[in-house]
N, C-alpha and C. Protein backbone atom coordinates (compact mmCIF):
# COMPACT_ATOMS: atom_id res chain seq x y z
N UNK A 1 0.84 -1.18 0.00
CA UNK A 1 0.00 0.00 0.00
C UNK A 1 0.89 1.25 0.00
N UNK A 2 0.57 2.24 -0.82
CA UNK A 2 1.28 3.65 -0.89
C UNK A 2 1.26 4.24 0.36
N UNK A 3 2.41 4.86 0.73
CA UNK A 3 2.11 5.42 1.87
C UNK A 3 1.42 6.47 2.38
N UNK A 4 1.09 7.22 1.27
CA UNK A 4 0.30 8.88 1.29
C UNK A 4 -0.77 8.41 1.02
N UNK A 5 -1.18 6.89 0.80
CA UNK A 5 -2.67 6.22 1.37
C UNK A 5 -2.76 6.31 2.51
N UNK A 6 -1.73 4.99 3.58
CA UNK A 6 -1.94 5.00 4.77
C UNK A 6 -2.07 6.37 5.44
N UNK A 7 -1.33 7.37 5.13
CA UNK A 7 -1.06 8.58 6.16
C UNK A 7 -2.36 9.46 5.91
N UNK A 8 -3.24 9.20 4.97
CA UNK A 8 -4.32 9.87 4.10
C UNK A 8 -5.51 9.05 5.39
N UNK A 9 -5.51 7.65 5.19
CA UNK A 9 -6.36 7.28 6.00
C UNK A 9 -6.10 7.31 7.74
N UNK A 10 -4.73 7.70 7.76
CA UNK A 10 -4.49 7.69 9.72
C UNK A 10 -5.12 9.19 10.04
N UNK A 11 -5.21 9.93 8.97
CA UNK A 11 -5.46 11.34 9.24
C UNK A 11 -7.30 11.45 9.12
N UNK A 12 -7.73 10.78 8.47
CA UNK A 12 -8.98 10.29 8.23
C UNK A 12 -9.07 10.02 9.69
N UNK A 13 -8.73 8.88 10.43
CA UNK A 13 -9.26 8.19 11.03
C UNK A 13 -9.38 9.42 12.39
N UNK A 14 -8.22 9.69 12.61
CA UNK A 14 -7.32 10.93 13.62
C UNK A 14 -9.19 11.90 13.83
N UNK A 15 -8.98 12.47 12.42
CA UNK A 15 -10.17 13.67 12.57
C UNK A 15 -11.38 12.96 12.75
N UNK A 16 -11.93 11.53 12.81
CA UNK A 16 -13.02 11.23 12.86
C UNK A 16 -13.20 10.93 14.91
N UNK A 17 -12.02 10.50 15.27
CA UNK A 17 -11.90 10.38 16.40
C UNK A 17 -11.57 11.17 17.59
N UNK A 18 -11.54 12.36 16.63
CA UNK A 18 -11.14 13.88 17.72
C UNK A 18 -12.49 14.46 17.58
N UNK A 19 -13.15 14.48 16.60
CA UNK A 19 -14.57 15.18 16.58
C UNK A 19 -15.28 14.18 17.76
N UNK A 20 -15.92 12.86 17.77
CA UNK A 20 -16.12 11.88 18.74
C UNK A 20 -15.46 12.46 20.10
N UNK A 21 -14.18 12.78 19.89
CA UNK A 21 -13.76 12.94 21.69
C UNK A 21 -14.18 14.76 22.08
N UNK A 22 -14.70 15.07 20.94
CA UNK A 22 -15.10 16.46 21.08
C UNK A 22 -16.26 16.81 21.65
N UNK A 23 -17.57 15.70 20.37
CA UNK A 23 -18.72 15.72 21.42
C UNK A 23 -19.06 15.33 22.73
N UNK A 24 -17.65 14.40 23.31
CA UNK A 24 -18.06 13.33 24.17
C UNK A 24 -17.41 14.28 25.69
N UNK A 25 -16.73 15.43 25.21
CA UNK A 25 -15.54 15.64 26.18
C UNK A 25 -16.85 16.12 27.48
N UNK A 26 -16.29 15.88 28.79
CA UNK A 26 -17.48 16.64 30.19
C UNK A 26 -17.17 18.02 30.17
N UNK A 27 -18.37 18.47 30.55
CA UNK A 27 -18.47 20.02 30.83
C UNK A 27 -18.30 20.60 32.75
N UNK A 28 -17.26 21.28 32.85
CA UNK A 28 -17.11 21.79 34.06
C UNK A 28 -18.48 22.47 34.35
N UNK A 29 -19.31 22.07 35.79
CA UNK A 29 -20.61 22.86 35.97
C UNK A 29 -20.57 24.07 36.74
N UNK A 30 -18.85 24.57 36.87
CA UNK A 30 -18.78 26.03 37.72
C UNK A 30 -17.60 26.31 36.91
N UNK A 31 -17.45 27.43 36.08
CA UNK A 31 -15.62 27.90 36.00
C UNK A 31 -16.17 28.90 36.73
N UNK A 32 -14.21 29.00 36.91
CA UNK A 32 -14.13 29.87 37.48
C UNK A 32 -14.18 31.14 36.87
N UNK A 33 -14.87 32.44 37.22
CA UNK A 33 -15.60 33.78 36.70
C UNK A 33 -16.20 33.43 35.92
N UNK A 34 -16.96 32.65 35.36
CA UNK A 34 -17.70 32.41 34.24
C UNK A 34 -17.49 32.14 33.07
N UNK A 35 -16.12 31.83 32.46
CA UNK A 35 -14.93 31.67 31.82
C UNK A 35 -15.15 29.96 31.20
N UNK A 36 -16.12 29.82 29.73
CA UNK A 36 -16.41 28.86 29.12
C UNK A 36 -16.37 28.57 27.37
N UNK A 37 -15.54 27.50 27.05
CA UNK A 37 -15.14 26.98 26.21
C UNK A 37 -16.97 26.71 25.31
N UNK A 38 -17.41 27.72 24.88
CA UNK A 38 -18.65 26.68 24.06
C UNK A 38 -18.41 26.66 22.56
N UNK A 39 -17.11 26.73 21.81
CA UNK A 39 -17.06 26.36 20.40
C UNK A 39 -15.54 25.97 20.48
N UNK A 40 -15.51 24.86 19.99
CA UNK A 40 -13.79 24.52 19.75
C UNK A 40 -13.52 23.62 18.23
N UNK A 41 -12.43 24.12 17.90
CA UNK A 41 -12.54 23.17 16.31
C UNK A 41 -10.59 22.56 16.34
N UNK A 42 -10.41 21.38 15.98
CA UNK A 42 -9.39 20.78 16.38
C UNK A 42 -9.39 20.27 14.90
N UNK A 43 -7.82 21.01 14.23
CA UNK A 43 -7.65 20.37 12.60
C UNK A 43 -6.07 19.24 13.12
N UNK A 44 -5.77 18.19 12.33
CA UNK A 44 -4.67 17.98 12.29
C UNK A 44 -3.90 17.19 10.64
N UNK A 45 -2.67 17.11 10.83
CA UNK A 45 -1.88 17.38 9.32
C UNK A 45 -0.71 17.43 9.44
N UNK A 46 -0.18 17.23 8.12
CA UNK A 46 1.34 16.97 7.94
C UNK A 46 1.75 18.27 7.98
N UNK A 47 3.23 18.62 8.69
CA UNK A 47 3.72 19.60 8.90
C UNK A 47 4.45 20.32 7.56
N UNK A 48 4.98 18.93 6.74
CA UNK A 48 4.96 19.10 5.41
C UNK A 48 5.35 18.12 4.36
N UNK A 49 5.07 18.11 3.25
CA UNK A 49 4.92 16.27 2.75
C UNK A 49 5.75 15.61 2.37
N UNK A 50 7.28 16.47 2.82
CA UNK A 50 8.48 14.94 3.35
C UNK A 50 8.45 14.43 4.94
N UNK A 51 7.53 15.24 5.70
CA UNK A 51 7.67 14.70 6.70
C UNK A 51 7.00 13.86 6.92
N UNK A 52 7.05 12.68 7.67
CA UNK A 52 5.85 11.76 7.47
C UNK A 52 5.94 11.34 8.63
N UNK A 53 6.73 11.72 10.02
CA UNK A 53 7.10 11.75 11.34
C UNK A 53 6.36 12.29 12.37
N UNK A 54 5.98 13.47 12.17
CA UNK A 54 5.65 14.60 12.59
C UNK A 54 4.67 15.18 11.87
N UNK A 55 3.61 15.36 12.69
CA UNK A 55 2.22 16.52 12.51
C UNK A 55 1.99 17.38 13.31
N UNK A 56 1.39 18.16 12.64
CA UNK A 56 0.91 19.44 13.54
C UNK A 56 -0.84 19.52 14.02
N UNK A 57 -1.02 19.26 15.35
CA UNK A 57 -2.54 19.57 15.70
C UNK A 57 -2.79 21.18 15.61
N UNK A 58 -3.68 21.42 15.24
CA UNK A 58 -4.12 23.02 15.15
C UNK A 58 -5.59 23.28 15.66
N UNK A 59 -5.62 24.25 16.71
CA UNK A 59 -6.95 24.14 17.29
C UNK A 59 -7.38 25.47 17.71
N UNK A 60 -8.97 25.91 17.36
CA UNK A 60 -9.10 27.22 17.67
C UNK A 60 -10.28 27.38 18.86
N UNK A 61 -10.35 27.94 19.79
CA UNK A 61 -11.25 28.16 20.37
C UNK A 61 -12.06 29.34 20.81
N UNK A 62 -13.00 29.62 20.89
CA UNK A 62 -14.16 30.59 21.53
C UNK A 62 -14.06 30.68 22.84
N UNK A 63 -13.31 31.69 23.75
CA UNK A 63 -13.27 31.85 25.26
C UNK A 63 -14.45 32.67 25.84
N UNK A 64 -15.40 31.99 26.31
CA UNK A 64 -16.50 33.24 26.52
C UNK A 64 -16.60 33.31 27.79
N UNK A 65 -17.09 34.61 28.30
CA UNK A 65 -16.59 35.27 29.90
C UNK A 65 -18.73 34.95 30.24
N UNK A 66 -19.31 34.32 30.60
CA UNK A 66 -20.86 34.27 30.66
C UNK A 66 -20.92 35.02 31.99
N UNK A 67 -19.87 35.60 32.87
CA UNK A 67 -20.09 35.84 34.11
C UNK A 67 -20.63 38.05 33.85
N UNK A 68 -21.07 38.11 34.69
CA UNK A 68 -21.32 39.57 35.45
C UNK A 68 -20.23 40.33 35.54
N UNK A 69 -18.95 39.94 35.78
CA UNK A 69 -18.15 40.95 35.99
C UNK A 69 -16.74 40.53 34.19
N UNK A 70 -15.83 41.75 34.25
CA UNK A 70 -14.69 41.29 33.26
C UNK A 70 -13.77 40.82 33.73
N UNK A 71 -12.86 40.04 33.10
CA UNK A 71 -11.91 39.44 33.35
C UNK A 71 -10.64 38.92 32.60
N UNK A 72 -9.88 39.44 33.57
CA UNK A 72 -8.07 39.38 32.53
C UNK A 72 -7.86 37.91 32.70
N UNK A 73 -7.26 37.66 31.66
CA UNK A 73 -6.95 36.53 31.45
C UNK A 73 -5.59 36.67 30.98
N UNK A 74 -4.27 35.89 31.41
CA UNK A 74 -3.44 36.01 31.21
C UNK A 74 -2.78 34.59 30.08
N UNK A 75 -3.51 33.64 30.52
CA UNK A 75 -2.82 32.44 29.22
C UNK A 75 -4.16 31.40 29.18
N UNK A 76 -3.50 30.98 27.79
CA UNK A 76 -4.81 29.55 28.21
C UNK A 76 -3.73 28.19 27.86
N UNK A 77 -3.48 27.10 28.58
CA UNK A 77 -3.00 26.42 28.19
C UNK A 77 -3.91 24.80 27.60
N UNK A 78 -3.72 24.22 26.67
CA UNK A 78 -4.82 23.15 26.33
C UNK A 78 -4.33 21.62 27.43
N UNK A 79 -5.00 21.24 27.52
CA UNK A 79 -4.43 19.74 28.62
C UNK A 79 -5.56 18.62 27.48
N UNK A 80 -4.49 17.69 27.00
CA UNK A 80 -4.20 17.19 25.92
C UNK A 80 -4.94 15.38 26.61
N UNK A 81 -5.39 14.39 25.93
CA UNK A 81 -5.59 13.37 26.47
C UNK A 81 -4.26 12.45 26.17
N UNK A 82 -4.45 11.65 27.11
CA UNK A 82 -3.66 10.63 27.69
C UNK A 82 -2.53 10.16 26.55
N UNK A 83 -3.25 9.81 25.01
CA UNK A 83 -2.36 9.33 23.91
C UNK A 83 -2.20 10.31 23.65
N UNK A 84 -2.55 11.40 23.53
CA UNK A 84 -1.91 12.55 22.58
C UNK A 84 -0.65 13.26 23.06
N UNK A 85 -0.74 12.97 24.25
CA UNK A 85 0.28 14.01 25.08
C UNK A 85 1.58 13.43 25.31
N UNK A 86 1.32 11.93 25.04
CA UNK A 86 2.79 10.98 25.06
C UNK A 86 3.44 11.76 23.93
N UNK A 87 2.54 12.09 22.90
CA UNK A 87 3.18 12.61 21.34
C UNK A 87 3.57 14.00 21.19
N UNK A 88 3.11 14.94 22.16
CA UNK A 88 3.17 16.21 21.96
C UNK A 88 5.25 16.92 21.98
N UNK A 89 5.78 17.05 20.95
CA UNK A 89 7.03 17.65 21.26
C UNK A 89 7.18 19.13 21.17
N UNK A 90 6.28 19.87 21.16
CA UNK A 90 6.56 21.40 21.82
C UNK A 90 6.39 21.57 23.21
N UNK A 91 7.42 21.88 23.46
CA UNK A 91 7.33 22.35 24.89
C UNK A 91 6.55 22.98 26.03
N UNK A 92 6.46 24.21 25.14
CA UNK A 92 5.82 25.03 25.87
C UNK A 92 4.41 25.27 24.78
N UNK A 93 3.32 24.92 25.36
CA UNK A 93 1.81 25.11 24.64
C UNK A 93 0.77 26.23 25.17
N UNK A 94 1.37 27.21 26.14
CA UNK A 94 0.55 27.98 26.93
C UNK A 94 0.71 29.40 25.61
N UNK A 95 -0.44 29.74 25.58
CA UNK A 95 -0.70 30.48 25.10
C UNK A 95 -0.88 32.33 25.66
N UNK A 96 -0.64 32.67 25.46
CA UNK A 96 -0.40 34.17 26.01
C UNK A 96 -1.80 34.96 25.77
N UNK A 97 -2.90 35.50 26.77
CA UNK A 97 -3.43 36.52 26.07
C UNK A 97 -3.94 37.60 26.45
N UNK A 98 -3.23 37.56 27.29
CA UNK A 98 -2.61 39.06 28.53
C UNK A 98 -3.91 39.91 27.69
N UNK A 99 -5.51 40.02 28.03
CA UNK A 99 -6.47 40.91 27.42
C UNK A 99 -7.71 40.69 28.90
N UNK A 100 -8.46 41.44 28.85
CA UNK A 100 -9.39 41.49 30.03
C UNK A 100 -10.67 41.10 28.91
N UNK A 101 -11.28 39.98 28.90
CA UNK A 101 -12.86 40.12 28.42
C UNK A 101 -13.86 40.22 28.87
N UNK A 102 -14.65 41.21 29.05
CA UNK A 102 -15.72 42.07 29.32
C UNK A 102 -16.82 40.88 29.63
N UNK A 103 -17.64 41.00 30.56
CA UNK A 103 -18.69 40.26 30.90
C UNK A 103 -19.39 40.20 29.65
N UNK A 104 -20.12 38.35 29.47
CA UNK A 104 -20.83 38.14 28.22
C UNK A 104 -20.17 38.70 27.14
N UNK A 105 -18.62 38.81 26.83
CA UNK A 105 -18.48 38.91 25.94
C UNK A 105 -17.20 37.62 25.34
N UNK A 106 -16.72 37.41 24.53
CA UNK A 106 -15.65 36.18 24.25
C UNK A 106 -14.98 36.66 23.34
N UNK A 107 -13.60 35.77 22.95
CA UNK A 107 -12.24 36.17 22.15
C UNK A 107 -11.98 34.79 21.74
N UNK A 108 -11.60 34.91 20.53
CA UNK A 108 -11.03 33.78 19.47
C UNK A 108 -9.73 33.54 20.26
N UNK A 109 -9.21 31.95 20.66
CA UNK A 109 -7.38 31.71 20.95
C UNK A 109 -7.56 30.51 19.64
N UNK A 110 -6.49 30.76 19.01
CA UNK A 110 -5.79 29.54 18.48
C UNK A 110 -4.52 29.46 18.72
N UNK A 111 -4.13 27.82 18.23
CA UNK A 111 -2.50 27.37 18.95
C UNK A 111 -2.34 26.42 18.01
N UNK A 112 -1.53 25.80 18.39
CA UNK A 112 -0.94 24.40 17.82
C UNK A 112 0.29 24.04 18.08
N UNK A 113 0.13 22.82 17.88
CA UNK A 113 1.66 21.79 18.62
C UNK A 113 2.21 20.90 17.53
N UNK A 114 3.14 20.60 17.71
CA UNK A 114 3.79 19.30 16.92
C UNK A 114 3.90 18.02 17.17
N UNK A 115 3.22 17.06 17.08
CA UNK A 115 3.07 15.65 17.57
C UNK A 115 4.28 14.85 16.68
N UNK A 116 4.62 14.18 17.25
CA UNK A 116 5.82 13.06 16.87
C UNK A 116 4.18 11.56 16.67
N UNK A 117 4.45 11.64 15.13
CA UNK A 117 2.90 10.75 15.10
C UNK A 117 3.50 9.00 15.41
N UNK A 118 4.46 8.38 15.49
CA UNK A 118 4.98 7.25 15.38
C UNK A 118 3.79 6.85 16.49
N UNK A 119 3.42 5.14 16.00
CA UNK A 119 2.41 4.93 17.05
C UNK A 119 0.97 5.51 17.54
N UNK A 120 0.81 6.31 16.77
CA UNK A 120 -0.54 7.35 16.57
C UNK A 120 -1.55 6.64 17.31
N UNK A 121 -2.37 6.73 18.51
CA UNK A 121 -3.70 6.43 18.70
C UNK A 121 -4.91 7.78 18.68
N UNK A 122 -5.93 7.68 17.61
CA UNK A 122 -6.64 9.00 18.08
C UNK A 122 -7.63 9.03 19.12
N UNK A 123 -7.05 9.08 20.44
CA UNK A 123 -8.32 9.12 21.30
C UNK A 123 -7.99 10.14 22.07
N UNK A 124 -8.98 10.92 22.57
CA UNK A 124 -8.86 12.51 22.94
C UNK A 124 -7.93 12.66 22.66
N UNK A 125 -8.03 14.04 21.66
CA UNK A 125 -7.09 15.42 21.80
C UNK A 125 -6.80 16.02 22.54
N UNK A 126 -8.01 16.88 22.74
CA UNK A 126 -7.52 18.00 23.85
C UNK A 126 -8.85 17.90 24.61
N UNK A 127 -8.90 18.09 26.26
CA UNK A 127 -10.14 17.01 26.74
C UNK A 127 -10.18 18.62 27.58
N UNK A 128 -9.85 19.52 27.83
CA UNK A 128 -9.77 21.08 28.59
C UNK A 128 -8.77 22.10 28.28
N UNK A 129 -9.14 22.73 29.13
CA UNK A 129 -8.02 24.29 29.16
C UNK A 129 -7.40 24.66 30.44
N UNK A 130 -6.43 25.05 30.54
CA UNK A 130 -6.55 25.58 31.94
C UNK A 130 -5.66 27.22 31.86
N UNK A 131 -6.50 27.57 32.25
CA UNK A 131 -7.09 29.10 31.99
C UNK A 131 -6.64 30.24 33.42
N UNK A 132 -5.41 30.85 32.99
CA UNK A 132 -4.72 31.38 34.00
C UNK A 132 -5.33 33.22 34.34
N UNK A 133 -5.86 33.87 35.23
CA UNK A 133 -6.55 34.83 35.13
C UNK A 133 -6.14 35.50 36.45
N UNK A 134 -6.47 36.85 35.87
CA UNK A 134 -5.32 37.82 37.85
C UNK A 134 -6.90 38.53 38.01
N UNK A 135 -7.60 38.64 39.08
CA UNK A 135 -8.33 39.68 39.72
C UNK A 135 -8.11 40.02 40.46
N UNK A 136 -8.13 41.94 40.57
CA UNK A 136 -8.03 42.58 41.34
C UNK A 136 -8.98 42.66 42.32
N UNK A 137 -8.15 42.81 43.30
CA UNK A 137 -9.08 43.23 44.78
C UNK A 137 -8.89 44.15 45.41
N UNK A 138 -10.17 45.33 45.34
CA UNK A 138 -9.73 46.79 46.13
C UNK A 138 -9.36 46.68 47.54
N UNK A 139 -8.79 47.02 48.12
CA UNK A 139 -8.72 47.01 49.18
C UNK A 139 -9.87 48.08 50.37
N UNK A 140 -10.42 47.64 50.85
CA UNK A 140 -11.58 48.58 51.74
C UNK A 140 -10.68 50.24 52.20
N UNK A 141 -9.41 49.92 52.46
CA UNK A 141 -9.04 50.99 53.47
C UNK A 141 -8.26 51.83 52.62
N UNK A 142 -8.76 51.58 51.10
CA UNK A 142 -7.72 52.62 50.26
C UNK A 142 -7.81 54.33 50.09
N UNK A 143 -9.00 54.62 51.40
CA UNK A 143 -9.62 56.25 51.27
C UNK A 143 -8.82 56.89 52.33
N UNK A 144 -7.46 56.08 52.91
CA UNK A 144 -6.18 56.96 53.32
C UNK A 144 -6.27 57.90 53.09
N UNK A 145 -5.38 58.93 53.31
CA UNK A 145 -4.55 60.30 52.67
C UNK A 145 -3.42 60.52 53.68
């Protein structure tokens, strides 16, 4: 069998089994500030077509703030399932997005990593986020002078 068959159908199989771990993934019933993932889209692919080692997952998400007050958010990092993360060789996956989003309102993050595909199983991708955020707290006694 050609091999840009097999790698045609592992990538087939990959995206049929990340959408599955997409619908299937649990929903946290409290974030914290109100801070919820409700659209995520997870592509993956050859990094380029001598490589046949190495792919790149690419994933975009909808960060929406559903809470009452705004909130800075400083990174989002993705937390990857069990097979995927044996494969993941970028290091560092935290994403930067040092921005405050306004109550009921949300911001596009995308990212992506480089998987070392040898041994490929597609079962969960990316199963959460974990979502780094600073709030301020006035202090009561700041009417000093």
């Amino acid at each position: 069998m050609d091999k840009a068959i097999v790698y045609g159908l592992l990538i087939l199989f990959l995206g049929i089994a990340i959408g599955y771990s997409i619908s299937d993934m649990a929903t946290i019933e409290e974030s914290p500030g109100g801070m919820k993932v409700p659209v995520m889209s997870v592509s993956f692919g050859s990094i380029d077509e001598n490589n046949t080692v190495s792919h790149r997952l690419s994933y975009n998400i909808l960060l929406y703030n559903s809470g009452d007050e705004d909130v800075y958010v400083n990174s989002v990092e993705p937390i990857f399932g069990e097979h995927i993360s044996k494969m993941v060789v970028t290091e560092n996956n935290t994403i930067a997005v040092d921005r405050t989003i306004n109550a009921n309102s949300s911001v596009e993050i995308s990212g992506q990593v480089e998987l070392k595909s040898t041994g490929l199983k597609a079962v969960g991708s990316i199963i959460g986020y974990n979502i780094s955020s600073t709030e301020t707290i006035y202090n009561q006694f700041n009417k000093l002078k």
